[in-house]
PDB file of N, CA and C in Angstrom:
ATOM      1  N   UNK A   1       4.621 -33.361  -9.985  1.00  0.00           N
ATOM      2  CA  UNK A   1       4.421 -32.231  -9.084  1.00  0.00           C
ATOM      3  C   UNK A   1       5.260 -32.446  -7.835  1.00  0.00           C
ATOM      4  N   UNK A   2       6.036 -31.384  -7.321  1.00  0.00           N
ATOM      5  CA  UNK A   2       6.951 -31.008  -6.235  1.00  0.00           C
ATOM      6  C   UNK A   2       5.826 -30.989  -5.149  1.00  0.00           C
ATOM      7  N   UNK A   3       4.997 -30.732  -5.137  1.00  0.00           N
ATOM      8  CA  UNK A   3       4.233 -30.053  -3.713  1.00  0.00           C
ATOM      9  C   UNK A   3       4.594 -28.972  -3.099  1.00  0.00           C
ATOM     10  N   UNK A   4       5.325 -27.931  -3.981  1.00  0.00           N
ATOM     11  CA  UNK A   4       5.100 -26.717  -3.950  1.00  0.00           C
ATOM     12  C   UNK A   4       4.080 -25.858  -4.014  1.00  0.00           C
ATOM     13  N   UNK A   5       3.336 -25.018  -3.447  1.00  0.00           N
ATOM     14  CA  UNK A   5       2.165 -24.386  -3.763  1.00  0.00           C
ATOM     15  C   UNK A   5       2.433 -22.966  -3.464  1.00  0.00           C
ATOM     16  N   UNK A   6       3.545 -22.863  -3.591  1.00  0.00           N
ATOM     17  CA  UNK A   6       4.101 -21.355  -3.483  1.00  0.00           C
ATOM     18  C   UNK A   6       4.354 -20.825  -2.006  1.00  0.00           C
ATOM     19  N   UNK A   7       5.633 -19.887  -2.466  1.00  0.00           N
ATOM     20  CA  UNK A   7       5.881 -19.373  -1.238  1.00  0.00           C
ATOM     21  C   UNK A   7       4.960 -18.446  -0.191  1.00  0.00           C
ATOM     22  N   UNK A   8       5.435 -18.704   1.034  1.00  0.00           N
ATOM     23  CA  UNK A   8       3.925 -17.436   2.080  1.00  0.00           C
ATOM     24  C   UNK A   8       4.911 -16.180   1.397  1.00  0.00           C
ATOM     25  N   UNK A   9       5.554 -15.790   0.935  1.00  0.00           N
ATOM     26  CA  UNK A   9       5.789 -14.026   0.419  1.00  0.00           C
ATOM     27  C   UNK A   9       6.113 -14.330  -0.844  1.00  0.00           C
ATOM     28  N   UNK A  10       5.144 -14.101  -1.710  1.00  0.00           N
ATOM     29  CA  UNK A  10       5.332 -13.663  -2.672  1.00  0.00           C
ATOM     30  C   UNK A  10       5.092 -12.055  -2.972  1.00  0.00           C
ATOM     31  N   UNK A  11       5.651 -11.837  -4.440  1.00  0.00           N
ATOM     32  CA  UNK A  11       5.309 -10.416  -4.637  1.00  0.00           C
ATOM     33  C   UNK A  11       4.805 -10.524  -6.492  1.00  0.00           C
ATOM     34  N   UNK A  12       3.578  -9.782  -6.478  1.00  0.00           N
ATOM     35  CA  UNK A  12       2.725  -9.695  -7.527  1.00  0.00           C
ATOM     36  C   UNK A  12       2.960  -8.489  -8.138  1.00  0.00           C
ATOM     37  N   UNK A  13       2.893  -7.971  -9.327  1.00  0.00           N
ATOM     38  CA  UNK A  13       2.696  -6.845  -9.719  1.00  0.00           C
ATOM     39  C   UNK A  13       1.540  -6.760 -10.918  1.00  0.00           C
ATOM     40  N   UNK A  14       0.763  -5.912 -10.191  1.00  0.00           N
ATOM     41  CA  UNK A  14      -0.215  -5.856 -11.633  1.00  0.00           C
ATOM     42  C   UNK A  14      -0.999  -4.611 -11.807  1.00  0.00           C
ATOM     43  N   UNK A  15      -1.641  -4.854 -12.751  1.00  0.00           N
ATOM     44  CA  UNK A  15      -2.694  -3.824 -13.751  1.00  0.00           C
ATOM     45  C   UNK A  15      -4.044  -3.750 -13.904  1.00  0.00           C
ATOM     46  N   UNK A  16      -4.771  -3.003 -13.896  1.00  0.00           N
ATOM     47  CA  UNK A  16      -6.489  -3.188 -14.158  1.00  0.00           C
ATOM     48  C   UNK A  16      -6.875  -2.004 -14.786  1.00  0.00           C
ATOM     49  N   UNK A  17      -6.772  -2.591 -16.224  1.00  0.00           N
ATOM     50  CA  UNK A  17      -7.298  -1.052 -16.894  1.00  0.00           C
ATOM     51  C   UNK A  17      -8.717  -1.551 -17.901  1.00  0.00           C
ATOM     52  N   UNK A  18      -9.630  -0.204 -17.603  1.00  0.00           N
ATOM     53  CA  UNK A  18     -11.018  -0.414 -17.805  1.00  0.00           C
ATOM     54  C   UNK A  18     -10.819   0.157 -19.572  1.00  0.00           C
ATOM     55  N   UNK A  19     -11.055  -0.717 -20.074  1.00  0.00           N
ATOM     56  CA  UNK A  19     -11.257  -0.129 -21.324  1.00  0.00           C
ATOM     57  C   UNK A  19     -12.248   0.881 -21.903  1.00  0.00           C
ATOM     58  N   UNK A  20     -11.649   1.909 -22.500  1.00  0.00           N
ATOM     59  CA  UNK A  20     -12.610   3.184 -23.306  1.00  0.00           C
ATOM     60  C   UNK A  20     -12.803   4.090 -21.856  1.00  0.00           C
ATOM     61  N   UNK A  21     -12.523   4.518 -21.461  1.00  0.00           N
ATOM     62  CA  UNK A  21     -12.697   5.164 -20.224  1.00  0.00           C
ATOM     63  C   UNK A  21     -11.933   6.365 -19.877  1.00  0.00           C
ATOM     64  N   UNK A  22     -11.125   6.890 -21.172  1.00  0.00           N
ATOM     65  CA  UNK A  22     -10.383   7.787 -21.530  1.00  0.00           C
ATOM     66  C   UNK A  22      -9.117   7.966 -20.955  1.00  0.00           C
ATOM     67  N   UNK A  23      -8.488   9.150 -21.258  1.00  0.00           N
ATOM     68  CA  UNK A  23      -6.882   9.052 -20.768  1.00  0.00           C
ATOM     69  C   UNK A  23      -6.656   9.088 -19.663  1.00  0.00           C
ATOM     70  N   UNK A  24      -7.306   9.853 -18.529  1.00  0.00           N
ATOM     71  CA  UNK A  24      -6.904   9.455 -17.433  1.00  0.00           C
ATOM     72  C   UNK A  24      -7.775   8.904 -16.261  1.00  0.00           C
ATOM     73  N   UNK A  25      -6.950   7.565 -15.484  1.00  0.00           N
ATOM     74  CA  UNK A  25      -7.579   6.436 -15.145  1.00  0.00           C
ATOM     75  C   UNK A  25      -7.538   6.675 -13.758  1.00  0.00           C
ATOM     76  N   UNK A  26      -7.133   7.350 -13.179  1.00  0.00           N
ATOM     77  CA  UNK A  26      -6.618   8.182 -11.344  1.00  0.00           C
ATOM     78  C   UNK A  26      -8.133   7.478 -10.375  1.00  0.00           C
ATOM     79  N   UNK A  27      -9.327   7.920 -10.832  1.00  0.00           N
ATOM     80  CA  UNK A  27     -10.409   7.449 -10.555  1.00  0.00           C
ATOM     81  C   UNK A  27     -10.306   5.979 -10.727  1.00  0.00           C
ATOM     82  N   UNK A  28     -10.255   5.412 -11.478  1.00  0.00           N
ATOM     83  CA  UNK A  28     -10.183   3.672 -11.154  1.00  0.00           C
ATOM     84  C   UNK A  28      -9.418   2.756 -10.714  1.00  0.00           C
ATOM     85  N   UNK A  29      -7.803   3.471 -10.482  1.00  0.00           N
ATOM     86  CA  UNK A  29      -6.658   3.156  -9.826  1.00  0.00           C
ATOM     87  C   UNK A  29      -6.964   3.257  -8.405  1.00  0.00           C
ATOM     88  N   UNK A  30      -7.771   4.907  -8.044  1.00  0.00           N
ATOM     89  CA  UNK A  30      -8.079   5.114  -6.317  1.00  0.00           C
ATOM     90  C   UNK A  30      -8.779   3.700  -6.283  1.00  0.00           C
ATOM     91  N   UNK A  31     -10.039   3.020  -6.806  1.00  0.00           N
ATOM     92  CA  UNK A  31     -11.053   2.612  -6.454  1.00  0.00           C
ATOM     93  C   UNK A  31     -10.092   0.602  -5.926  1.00  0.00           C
ATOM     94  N   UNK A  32      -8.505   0.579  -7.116  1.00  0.00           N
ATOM     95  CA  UNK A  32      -8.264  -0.600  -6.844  1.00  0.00           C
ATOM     96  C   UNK A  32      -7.447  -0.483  -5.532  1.00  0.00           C
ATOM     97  N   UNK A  33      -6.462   0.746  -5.668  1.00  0.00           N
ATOM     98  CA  UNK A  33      -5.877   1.226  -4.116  1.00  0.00           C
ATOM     99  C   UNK A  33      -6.472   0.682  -2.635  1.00  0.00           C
ATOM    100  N   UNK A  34      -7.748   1.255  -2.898  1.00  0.00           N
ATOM    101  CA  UNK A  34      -8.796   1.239  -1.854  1.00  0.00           C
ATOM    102  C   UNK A  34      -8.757  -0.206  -1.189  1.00  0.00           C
ATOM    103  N   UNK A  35      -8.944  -1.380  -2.162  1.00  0.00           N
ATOM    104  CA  UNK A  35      -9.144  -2.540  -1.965  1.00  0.00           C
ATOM    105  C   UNK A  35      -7.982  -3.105  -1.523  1.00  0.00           C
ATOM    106  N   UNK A  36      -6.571  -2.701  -2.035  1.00  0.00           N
ATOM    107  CA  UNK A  36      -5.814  -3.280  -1.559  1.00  0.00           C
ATOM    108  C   UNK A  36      -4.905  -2.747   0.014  1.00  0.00           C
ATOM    109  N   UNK A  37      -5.262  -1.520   0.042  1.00  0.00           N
ATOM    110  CA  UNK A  37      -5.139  -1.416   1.757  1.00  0.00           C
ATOM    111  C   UNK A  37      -6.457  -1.615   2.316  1.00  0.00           C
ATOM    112  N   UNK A  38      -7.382  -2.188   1.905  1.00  0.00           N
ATOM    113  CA  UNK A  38      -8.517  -2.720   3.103  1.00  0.00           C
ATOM    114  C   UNK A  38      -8.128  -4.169   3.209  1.00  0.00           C
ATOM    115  N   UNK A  39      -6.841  -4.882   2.002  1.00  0.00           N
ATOM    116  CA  UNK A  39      -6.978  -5.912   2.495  1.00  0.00           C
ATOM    117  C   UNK A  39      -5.652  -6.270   3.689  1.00  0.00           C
ATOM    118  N   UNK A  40      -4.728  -5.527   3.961  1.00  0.00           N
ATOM    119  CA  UNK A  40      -3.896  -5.190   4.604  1.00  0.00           C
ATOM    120  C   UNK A  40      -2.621  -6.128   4.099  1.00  0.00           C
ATOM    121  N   UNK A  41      -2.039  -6.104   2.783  1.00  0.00           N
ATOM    122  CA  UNK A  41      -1.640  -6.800   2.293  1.00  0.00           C
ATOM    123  C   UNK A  41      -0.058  -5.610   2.467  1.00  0.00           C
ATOM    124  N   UNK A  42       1.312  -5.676   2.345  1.00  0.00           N
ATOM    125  CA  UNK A  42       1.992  -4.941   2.302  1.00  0.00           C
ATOM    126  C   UNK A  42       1.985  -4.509   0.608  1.00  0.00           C
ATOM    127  N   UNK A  43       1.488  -3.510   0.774  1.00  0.00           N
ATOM    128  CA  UNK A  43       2.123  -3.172  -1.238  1.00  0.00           C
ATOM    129  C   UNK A  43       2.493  -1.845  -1.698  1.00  0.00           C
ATOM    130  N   UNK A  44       3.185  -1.445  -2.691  1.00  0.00           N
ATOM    131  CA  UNK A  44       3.284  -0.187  -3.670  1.00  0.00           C
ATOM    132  C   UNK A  44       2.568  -0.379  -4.607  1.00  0.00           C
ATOM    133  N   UNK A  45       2.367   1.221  -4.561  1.00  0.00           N
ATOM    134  CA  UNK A  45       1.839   2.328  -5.584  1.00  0.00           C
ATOM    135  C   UNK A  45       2.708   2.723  -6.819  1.00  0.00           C
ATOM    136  N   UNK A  46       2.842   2.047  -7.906  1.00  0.00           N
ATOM    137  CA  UNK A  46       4.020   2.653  -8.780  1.00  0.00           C
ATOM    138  C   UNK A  46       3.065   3.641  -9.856  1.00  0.00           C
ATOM    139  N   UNK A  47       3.908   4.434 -10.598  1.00  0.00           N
ATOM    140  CA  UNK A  47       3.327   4.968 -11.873  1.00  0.00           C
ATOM    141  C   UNK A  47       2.721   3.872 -12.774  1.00  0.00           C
ATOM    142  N   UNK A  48       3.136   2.755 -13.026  1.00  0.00           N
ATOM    143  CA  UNK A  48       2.589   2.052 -13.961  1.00  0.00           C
ATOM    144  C   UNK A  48       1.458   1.091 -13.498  1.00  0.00           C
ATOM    145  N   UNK A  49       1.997   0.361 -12.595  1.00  0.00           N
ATOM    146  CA  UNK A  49       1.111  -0.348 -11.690  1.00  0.00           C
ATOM    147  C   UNK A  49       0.994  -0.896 -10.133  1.00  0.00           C
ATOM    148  N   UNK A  50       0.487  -1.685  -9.583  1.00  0.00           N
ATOM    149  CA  UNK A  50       0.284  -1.765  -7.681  1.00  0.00           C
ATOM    150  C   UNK A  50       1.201  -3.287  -8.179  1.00  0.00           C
ATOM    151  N   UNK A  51       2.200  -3.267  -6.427  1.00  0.00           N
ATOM    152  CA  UNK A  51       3.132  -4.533  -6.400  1.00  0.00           C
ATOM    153  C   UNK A  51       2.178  -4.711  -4.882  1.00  0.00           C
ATOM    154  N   UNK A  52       1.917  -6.179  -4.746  1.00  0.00           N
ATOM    155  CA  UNK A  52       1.335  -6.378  -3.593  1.00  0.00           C
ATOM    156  C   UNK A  52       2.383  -7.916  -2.893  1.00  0.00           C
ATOM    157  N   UNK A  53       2.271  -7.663  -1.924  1.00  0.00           N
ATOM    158  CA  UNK A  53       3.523  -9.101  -1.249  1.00  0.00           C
ATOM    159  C   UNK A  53       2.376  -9.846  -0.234  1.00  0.00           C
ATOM    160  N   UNK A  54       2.465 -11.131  -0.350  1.00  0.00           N
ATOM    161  CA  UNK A  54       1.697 -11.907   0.896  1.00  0.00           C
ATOM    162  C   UNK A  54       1.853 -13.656   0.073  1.00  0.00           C
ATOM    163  N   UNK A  55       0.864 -14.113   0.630  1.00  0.00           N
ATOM    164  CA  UNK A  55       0.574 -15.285   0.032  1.00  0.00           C
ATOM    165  C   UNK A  55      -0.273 -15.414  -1.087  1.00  0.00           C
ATOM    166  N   UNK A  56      -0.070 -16.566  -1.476  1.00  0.00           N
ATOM    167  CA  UNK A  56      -0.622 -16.693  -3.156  1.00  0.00           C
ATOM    168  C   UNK A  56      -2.208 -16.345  -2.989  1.00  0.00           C
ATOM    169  N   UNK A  57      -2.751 -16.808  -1.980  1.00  0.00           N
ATOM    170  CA  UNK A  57      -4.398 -17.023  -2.471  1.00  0.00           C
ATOM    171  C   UNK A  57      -4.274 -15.724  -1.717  1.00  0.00           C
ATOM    172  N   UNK A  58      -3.963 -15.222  -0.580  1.00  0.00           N
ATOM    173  CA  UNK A  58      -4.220 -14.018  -0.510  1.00  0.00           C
ATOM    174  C   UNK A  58      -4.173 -12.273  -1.816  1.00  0.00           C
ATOM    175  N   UNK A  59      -3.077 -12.748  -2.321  1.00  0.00           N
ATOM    176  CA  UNK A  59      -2.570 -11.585  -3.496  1.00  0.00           C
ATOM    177  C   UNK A  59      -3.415 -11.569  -4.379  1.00  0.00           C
ATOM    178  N   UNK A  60      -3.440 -13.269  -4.911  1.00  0.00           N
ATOM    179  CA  UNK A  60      -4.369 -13.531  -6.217  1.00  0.00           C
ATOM    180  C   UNK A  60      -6.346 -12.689  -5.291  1.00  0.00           C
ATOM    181  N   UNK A  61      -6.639 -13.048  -4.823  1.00  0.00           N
ATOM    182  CA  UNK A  61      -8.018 -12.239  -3.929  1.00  0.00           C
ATOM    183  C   UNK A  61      -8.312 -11.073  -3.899  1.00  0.00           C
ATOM    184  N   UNK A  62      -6.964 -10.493  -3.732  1.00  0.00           N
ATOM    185  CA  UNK A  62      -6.975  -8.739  -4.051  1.00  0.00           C
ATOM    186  C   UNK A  62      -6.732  -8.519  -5.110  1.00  0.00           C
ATOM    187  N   UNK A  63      -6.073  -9.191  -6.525  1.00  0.00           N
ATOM    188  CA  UNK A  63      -6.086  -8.713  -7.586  1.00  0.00           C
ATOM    189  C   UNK A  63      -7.755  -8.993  -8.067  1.00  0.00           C
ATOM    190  N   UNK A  64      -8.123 -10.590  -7.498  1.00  0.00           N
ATOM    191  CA  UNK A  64      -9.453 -10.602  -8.655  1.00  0.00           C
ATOM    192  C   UNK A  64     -10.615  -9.246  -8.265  1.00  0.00           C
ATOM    193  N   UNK A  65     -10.356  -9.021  -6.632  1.00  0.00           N
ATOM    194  CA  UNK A  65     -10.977  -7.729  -6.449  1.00  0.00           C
ATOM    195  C   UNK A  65     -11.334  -6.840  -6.986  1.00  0.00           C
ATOM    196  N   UNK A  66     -10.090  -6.729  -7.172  1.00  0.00           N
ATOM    197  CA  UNK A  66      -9.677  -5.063  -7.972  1.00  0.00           C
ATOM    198  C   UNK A  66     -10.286  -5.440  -9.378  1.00  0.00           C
ATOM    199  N   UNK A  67     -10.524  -6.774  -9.642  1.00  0.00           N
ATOM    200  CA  UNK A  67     -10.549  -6.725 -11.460  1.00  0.00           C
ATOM    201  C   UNK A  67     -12.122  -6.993 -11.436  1.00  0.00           C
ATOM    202  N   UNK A  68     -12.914  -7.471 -10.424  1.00  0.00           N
ATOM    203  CA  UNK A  68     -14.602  -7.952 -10.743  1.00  0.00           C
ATOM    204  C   UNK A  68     -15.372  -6.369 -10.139  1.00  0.00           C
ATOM    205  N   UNK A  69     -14.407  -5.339  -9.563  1.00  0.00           N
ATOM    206  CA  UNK A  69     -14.991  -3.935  -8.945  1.00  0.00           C
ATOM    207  C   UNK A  69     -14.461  -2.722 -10.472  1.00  0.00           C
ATOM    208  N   UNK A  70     -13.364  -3.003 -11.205  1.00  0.00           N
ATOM    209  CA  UNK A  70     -13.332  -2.563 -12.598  1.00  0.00           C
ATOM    210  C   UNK A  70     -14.712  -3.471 -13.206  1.00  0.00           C
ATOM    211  N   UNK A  71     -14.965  -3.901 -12.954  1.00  0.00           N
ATOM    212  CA  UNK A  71     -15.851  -5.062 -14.230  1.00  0.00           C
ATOM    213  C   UNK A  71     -17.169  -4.283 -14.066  1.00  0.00           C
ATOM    214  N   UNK A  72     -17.697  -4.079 -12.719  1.00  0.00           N
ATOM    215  CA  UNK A  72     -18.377  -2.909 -12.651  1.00  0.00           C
ATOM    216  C   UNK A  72     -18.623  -1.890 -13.200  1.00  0.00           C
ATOM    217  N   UNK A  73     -17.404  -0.986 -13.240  1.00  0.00           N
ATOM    218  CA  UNK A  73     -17.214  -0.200 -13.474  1.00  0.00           C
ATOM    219  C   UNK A  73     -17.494   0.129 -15.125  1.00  0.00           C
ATOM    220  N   UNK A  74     -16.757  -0.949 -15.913  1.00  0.00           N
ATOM    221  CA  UNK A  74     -16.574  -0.860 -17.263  1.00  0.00           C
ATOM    222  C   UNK A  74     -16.903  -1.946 -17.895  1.00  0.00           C
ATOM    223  N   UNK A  75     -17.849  -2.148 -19.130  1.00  0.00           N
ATOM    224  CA  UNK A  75     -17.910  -2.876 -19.923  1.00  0.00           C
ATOM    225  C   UNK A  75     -16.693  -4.077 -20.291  1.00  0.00           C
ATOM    226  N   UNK A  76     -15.817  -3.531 -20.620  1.00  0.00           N
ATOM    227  CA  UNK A  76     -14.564  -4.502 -20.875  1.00  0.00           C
ATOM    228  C   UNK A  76     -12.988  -4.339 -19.932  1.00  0.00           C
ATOM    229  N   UNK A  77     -12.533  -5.072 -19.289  1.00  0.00           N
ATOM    230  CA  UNK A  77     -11.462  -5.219 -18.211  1.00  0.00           C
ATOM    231  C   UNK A  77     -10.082  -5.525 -18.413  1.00  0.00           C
ATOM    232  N   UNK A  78      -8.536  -5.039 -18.974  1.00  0.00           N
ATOM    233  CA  UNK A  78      -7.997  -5.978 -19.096  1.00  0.00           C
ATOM    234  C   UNK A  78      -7.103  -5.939 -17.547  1.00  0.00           C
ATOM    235  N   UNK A  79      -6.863  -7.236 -17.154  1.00  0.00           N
ATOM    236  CA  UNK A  79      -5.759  -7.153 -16.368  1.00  0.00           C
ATOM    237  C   UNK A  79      -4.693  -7.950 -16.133  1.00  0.00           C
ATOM    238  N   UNK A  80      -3.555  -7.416 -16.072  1.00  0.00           N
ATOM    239  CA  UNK A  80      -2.102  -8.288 -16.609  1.00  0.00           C
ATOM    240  C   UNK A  80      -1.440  -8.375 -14.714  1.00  0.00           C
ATOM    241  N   UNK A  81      -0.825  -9.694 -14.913  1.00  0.00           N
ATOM    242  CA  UNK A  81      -0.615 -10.113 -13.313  1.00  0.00           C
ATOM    243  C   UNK A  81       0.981 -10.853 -13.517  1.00  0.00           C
ATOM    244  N   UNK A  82       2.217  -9.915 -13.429  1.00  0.00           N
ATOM    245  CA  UNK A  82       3.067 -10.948 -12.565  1.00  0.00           C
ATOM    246  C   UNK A  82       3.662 -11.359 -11.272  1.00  0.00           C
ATOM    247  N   UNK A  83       4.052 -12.138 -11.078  1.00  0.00           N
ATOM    248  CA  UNK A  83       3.934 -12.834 -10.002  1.00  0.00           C
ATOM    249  C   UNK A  83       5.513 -13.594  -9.849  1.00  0.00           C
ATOM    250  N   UNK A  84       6.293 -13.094  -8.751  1.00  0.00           N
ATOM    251  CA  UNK A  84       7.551 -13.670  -8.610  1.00  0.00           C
ATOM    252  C   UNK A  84       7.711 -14.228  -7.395  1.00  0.00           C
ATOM    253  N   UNK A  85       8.019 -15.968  -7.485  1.00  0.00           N
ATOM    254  CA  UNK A  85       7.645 -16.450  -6.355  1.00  0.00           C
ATOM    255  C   UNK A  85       9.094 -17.191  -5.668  1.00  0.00           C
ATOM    256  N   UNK A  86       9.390 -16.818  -5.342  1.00  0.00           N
ATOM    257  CA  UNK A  86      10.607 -17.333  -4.821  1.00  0.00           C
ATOM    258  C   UNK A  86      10.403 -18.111  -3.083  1.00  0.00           C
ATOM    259  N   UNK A  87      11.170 -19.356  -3.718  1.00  0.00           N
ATOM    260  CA  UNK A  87      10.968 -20.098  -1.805  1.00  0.00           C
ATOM    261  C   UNK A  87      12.155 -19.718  -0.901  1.00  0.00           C
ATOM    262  N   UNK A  88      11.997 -19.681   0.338  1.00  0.00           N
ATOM    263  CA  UNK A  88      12.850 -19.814   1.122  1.00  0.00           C
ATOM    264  C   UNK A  88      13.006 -18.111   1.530  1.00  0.00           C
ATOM    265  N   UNK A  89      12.081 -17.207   0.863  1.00  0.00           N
ATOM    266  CA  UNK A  89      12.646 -15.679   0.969  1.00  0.00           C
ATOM    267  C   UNK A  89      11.454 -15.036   1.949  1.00  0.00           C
ATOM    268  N   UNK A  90      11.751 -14.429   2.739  1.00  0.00           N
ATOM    269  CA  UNK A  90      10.681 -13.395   3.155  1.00  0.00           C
ATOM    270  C   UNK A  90      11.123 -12.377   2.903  1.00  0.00           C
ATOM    271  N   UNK A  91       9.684 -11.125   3.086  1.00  0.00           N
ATOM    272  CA  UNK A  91      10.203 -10.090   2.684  1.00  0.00           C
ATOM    273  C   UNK A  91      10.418  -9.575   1.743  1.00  0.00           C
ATOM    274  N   UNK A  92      10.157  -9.900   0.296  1.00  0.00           N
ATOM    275  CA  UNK A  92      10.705  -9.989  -0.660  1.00  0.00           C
ATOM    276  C   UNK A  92      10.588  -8.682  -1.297  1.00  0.00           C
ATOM    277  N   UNK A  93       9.520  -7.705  -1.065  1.00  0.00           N
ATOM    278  CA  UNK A  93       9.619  -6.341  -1.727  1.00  0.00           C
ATOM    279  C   UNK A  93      10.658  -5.756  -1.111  1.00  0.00           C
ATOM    280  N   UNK A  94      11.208  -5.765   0.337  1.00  0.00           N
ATOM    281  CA  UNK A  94      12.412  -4.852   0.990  1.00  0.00           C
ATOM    282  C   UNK A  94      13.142  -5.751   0.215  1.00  0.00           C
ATOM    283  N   UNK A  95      13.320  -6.625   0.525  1.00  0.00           N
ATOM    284  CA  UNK A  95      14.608  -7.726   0.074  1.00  0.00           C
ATOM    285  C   UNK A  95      15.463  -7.607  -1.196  1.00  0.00           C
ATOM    286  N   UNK A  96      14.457  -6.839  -2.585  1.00  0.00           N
ATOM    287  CA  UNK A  96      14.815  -6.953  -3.694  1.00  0.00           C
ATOM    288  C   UNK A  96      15.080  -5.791  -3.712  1.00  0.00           C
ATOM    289  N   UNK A  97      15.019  -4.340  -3.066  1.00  0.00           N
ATOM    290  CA  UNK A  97      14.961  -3.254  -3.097  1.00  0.00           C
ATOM    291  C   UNK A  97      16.192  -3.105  -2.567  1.00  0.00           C
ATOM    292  N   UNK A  98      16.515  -3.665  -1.540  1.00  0.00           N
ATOM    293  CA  UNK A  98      17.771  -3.740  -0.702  1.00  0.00           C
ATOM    294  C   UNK A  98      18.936  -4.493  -1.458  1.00  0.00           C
ATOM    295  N   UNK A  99      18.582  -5.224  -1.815  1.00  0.00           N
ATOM    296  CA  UNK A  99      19.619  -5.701  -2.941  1.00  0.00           C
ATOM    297  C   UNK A  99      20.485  -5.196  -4.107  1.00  0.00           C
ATOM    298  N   UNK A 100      19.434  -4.224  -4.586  1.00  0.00           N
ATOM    299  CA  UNK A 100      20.135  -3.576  -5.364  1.00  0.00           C
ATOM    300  C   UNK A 100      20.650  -2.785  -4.986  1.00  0.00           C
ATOM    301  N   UNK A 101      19.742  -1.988  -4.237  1.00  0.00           N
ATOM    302  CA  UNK A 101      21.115  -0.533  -3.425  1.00  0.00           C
ATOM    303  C   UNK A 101      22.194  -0.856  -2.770  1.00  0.00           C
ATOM    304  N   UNK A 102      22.262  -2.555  -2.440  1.00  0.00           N
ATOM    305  CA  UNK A 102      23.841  -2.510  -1.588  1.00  0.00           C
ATOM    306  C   UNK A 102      24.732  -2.365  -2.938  1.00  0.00           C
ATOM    307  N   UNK A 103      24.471  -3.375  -4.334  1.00  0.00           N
ATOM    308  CA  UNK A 103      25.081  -3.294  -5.253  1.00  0.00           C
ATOM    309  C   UNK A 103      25.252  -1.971  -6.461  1.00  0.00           C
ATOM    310  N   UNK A 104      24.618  -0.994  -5.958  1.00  0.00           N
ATOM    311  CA  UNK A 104      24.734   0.131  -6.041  1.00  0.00           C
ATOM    312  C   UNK A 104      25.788   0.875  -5.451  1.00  0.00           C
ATOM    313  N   UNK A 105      25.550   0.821  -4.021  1.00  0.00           N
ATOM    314  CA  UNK A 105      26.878   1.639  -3.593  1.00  0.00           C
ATOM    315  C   UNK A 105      28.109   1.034  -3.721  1.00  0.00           C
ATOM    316  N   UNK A 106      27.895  -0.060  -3.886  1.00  0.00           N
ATOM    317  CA  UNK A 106      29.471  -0.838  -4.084  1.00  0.00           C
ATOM    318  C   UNK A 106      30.155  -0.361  -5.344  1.00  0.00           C
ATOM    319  N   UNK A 107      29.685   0.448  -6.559  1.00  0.00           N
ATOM    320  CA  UNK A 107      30.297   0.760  -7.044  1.00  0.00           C
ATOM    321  C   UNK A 107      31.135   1.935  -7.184  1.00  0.00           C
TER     322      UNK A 107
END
């Protein structure tokens, strides 16, 4: 072991879908939304799923949130979590966003 324990900005992206709960999930997405601007974490809203940026135990806290307030909600929970941790970067949701659009207009 390095004694790495991850960078203070990381950026997470994940999912919490309540199983059997029919096609549309808008109602249980608001309810994980909710949690993650009460935790004042910087994040997006995508069509597929929420990207949240901070520190590890902070991100990982708001995902298990969002996944033990589905658990509530629904009999069965799945939720899928990645997590891109890069050292030495802050910023990393502008950072990666910005990255590509410079290499965008350059063409």
């Amino acid at each position: 072991m390095n004694g790495i324990q991850g960078g203070s900005d990381l950026i997470a992206q994940f999912k919490v879908l309540p199983v059997g709960k029919g096609e549309s999930l808008s109602e249980y997405v608001a309810e994980c939304v909710r949690i993650v601007e009460e935790s004042g974490l910087k994040h997006q809203l995508t069509p597929m799923s929420t990207i949240v940026e901070g520190d590890l135990d902070e991100v990982m806290e708001v995902i298990m949130r969002c996944h033990k307030k589905m658990r509530e909600m629904s009999n069965r929970v799945v939720t899928t979590i990645d997590i891109d941790d890069r050292g030495g970067v802050k910023d990393p949701m502008s950072g990666k966003m910005a990255s590509v659009e410079r290499r965008t207009r350059a063409r």
